[in-house]
N, C-alpha and C. Protein backbone atom coordinates (compact mmCIF):
# COMPACT_ATOMS: atom_id res chain seq x y z
N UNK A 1 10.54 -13.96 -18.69
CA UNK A 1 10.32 -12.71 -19.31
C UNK A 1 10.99 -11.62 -18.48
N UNK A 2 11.97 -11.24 -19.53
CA UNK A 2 13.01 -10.06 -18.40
C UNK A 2 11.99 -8.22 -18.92
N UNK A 3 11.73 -7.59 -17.83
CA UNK A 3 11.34 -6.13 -18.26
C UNK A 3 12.48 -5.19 -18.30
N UNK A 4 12.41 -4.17 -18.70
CA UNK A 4 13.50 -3.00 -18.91
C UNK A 4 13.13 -2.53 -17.81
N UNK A 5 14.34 -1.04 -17.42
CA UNK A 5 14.04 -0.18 -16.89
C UNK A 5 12.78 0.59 -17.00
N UNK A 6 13.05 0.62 -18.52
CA UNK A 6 11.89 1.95 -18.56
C UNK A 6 10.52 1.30 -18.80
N UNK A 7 10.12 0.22 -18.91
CA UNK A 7 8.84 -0.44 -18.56
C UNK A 7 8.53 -0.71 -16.74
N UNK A 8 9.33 -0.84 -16.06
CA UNK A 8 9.27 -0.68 -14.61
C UNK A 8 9.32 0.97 -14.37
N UNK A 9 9.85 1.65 -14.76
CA UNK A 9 9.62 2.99 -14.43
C UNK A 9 8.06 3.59 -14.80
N UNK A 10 7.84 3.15 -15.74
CA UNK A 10 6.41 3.61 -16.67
C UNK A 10 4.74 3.11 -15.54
N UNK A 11 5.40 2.09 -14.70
CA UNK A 11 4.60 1.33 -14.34
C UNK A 11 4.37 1.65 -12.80
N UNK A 12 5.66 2.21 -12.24
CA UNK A 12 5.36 3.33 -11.02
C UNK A 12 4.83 4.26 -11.51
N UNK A 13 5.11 4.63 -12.33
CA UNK A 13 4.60 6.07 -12.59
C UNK A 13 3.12 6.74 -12.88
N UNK A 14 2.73 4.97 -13.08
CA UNK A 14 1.29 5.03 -13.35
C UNK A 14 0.56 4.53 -11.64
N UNK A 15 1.51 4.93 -10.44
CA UNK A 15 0.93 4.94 -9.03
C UNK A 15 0.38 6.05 -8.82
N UNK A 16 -1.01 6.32 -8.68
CA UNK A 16 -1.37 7.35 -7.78
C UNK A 16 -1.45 8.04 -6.57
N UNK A 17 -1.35 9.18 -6.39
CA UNK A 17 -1.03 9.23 -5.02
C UNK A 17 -2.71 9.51 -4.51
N UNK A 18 -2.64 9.36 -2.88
CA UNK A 18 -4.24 9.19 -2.45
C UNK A 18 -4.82 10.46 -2.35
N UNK A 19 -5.91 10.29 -3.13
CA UNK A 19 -6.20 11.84 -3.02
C UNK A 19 -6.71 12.36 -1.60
N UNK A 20 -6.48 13.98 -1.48
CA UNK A 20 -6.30 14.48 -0.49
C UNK A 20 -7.90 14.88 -0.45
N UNK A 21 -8.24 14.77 1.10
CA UNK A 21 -9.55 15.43 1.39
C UNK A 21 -9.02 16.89 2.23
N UNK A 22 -10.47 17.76 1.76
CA UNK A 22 -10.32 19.11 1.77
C UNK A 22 -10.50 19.25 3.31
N UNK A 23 -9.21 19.89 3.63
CA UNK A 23 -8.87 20.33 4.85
C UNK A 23 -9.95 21.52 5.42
N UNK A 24 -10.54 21.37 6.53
CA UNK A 24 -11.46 21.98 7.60
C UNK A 24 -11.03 23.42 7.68
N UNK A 25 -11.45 24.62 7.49
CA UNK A 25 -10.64 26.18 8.04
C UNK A 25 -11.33 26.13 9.07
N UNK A 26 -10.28 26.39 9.78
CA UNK A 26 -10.03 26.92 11.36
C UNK A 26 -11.02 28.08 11.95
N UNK A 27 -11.53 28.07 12.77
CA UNK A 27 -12.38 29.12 13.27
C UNK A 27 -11.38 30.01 13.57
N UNK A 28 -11.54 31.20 13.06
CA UNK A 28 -11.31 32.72 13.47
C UNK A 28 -11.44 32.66 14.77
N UNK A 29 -10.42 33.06 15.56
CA UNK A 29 -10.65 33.61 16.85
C UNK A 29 -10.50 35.49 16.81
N UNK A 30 -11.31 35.53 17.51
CA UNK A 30 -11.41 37.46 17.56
C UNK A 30 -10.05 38.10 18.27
N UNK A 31 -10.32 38.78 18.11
CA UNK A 31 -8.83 39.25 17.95
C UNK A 31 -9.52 40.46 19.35
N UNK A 32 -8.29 40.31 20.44
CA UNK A 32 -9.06 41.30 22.28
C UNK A 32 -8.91 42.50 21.35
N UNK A 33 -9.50 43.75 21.73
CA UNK A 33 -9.95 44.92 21.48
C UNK A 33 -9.24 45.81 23.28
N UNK A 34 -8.41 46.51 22.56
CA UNK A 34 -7.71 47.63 23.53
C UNK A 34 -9.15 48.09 24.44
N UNK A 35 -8.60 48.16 25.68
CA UNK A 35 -9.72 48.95 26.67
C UNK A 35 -9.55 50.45 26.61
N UNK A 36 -10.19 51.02 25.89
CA UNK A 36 -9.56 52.66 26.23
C UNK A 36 -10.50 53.42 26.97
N UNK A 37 -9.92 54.34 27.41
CA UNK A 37 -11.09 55.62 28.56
C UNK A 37 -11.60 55.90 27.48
N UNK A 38 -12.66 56.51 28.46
CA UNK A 38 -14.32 56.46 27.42
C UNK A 38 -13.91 58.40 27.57
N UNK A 39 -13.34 58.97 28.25
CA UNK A 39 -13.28 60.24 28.57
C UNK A 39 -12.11 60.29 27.10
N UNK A 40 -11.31 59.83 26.87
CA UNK A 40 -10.44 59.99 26.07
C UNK A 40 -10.82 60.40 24.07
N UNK A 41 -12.06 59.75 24.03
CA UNK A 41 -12.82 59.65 22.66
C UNK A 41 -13.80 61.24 22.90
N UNK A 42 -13.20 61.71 21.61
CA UNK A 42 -13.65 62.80 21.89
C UNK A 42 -14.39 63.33 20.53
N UNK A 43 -14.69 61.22 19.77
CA UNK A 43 -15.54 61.98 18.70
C UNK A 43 -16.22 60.00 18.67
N UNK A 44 -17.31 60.33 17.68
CA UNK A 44 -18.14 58.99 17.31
C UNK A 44 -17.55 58.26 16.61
N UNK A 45 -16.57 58.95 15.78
CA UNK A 45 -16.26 57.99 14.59
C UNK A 45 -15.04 56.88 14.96
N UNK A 46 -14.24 56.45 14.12
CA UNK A 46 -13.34 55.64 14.29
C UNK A 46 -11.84 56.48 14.58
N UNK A 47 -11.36 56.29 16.09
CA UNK A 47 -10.07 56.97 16.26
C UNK A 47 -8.62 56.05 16.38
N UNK A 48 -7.66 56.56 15.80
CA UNK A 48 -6.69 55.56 15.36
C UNK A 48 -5.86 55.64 16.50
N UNK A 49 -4.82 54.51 16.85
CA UNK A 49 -3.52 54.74 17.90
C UNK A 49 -3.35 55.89 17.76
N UNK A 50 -2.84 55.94 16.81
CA UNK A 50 -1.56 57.63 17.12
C UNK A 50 -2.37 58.68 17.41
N UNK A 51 -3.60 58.60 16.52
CA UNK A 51 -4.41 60.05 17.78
C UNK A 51 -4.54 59.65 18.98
N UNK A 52 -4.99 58.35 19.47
CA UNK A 52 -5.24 58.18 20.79
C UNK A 52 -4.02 58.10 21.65
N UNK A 53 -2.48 58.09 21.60
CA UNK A 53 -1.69 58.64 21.78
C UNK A 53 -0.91 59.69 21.76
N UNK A 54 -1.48 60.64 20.99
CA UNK A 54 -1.06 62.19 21.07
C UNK A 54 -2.02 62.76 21.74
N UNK A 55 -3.12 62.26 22.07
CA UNK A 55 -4.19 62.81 22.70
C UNK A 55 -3.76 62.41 24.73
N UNK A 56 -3.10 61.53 24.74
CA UNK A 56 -2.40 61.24 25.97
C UNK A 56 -1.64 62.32 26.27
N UNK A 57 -0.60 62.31 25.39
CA UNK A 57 0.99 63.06 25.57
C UNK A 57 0.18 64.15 25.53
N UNK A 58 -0.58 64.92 24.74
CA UNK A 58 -0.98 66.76 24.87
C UNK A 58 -1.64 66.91 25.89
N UNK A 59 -2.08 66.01 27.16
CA UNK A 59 -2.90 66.31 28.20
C UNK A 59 -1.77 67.00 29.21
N UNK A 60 -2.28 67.83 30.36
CA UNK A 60 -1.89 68.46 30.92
C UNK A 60 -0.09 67.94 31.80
N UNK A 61 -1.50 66.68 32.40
CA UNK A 61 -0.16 65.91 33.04
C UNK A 61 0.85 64.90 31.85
N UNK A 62 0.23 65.16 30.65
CA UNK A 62 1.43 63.86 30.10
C UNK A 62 0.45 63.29 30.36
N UNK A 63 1.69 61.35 30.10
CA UNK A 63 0.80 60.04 30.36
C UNK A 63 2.34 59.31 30.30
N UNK A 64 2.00 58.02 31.32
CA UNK A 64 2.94 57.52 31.41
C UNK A 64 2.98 56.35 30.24
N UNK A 65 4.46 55.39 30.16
CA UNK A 65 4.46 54.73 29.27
C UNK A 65 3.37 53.27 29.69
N UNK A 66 3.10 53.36 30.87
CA UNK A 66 2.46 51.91 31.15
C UNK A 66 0.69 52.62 30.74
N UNK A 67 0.75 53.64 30.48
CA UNK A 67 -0.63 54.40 30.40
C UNK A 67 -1.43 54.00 28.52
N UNK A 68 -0.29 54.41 28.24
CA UNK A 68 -0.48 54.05 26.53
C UNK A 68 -0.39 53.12 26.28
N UNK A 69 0.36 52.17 27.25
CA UNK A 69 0.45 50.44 27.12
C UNK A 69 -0.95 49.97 26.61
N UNK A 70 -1.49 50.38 27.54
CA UNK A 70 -2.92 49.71 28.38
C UNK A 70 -4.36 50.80 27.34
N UNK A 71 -3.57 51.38 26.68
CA UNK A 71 -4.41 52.04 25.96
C UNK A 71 -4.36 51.40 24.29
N UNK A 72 -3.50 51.16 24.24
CA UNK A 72 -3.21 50.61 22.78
C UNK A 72 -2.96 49.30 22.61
N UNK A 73 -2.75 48.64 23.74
CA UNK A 73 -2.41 47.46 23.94
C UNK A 73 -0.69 47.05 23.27
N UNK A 74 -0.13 47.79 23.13
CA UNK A 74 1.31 48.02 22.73
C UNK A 74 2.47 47.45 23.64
N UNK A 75 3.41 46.89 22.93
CA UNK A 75 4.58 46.38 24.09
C UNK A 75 5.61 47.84 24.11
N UNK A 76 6.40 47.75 25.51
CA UNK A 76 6.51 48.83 25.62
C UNK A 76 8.05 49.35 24.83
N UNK A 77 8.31 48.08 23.88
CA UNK A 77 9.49 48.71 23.04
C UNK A 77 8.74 49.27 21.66
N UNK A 78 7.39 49.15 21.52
CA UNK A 78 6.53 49.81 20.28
C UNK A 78 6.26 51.11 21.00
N UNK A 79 5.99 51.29 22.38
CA UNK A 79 5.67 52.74 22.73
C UNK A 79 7.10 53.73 22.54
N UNK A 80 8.30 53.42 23.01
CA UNK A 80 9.21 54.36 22.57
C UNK A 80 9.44 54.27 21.69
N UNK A 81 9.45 53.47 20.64
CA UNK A 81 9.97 53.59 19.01
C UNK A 81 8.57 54.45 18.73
N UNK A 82 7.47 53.99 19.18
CA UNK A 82 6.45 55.58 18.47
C UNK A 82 6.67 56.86 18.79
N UNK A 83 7.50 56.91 20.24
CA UNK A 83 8.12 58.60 20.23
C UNK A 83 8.90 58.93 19.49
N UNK A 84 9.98 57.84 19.36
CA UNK A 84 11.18 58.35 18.70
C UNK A 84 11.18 58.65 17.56
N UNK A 85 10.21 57.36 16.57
CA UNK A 85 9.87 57.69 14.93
C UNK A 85 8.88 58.82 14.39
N UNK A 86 7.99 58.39 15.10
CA UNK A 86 6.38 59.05 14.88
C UNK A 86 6.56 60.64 15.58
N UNK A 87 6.39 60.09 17.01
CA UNK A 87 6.29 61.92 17.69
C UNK A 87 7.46 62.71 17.54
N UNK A 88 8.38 62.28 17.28
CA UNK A 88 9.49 62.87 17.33
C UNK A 88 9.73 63.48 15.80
N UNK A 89 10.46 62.20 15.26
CA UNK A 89 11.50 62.57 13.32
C UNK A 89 9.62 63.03 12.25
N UNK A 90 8.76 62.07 12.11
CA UNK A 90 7.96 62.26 11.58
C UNK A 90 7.45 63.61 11.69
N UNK A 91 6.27 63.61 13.26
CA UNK A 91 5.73 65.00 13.04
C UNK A 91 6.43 66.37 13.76
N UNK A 92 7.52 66.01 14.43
CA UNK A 92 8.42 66.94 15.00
C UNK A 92 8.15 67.72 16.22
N UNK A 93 7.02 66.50 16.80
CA UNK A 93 6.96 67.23 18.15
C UNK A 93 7.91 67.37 18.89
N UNK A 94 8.24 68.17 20.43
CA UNK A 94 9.04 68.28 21.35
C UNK A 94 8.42 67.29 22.46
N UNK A 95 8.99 66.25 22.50
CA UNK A 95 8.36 64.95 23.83
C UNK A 95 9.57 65.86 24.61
N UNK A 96 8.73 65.65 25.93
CA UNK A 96 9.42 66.42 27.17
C UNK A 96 9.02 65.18 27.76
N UNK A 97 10.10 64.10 28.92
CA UNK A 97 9.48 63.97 30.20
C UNK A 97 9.80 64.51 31.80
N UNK A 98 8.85 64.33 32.66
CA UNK A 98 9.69 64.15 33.84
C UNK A 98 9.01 63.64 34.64
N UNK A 99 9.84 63.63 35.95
CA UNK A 99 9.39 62.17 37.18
C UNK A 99 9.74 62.98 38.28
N UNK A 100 8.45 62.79 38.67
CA UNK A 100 8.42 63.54 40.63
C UNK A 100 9.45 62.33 41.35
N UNK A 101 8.94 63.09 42.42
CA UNK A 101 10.40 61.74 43.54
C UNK A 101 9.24 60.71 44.08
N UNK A 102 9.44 59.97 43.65
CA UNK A 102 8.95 58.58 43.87
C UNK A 102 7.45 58.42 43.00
N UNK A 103 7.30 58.98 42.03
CA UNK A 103 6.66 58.49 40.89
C UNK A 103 7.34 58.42 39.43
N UNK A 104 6.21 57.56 38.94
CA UNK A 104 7.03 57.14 37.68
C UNK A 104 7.05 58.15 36.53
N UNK A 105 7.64 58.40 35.49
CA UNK A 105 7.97 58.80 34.62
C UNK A 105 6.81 59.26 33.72
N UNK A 106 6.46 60.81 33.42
CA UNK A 106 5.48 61.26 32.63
C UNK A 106 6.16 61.71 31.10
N UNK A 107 5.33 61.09 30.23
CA UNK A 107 5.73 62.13 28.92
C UNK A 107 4.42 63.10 27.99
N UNK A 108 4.87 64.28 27.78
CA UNK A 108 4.21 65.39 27.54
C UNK A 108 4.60 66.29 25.97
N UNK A 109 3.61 66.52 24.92
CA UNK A 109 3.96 66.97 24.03
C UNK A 109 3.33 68.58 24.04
N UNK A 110 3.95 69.13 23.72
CA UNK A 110 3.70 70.63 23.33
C UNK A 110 2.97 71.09 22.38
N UNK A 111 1.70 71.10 22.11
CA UNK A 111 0.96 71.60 20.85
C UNK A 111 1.59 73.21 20.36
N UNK A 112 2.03 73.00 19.28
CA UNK A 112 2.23 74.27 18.48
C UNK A 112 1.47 75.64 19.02
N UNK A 113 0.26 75.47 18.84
CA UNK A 113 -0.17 76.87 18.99
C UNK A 113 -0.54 77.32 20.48
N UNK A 114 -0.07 76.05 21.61
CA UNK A 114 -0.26 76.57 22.67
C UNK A 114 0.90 76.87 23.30
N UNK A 115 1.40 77.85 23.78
CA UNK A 115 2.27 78.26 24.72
C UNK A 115 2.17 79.33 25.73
């Protein structure tokens, strides 16, 4: 008894594949939470990066870039692209820095109505 193709094809085709058992979800791991100065919060509610970084830069001395690092938990090619985009083209502040002799590098924004 010779079979066809298409009776051997018909007859894989009726192979099932093994059914799959339902895969386990993964425990959530928490996600670290930025350490920020407690002097820096200057309200109860929920304060976002970019205030808590303009709230750096408008302080007297500035803040350095390893300052906002450690405040936002930010790498430090996200801290100058936030001057350049955000403090800068966006809200049009004037970022000023400067560096005493043998310290590192401060940056400082100018609030509008103070001069």
């Amino acid at each position: 008894m010779q079979t066809s193709r298409s009776e051997s094809k018909s007859k894989s085709a009726r192979k099932t594949a093994p059914s799959k058992q339902p895969r386990r979800a993964a425990a959530a791991k928490p996600k670290p939470q930025p350490i920020a100065d407690a002097s820096l919060s200057t309200s109860t509610s929920r304060t976002t990066k970019q205030e808590l970084v303009l709230t750096l830069l408008s302080r007297k001395d500035g803040a350095s870039i390893d300052d906002i690092m450690k405040a936002t938990s930010w790498q430090v090619h996200s801290v100058r692209g936030f001057f350049a985009g955000t403090v800068k083209k966006k809200l049009g502040f004037t970022l000023t820095s400067s560096r005493a002799e043998g310290e590192v590098r401060r940056y400082r924004i100018e609030l509008r109505g103070a001069r």
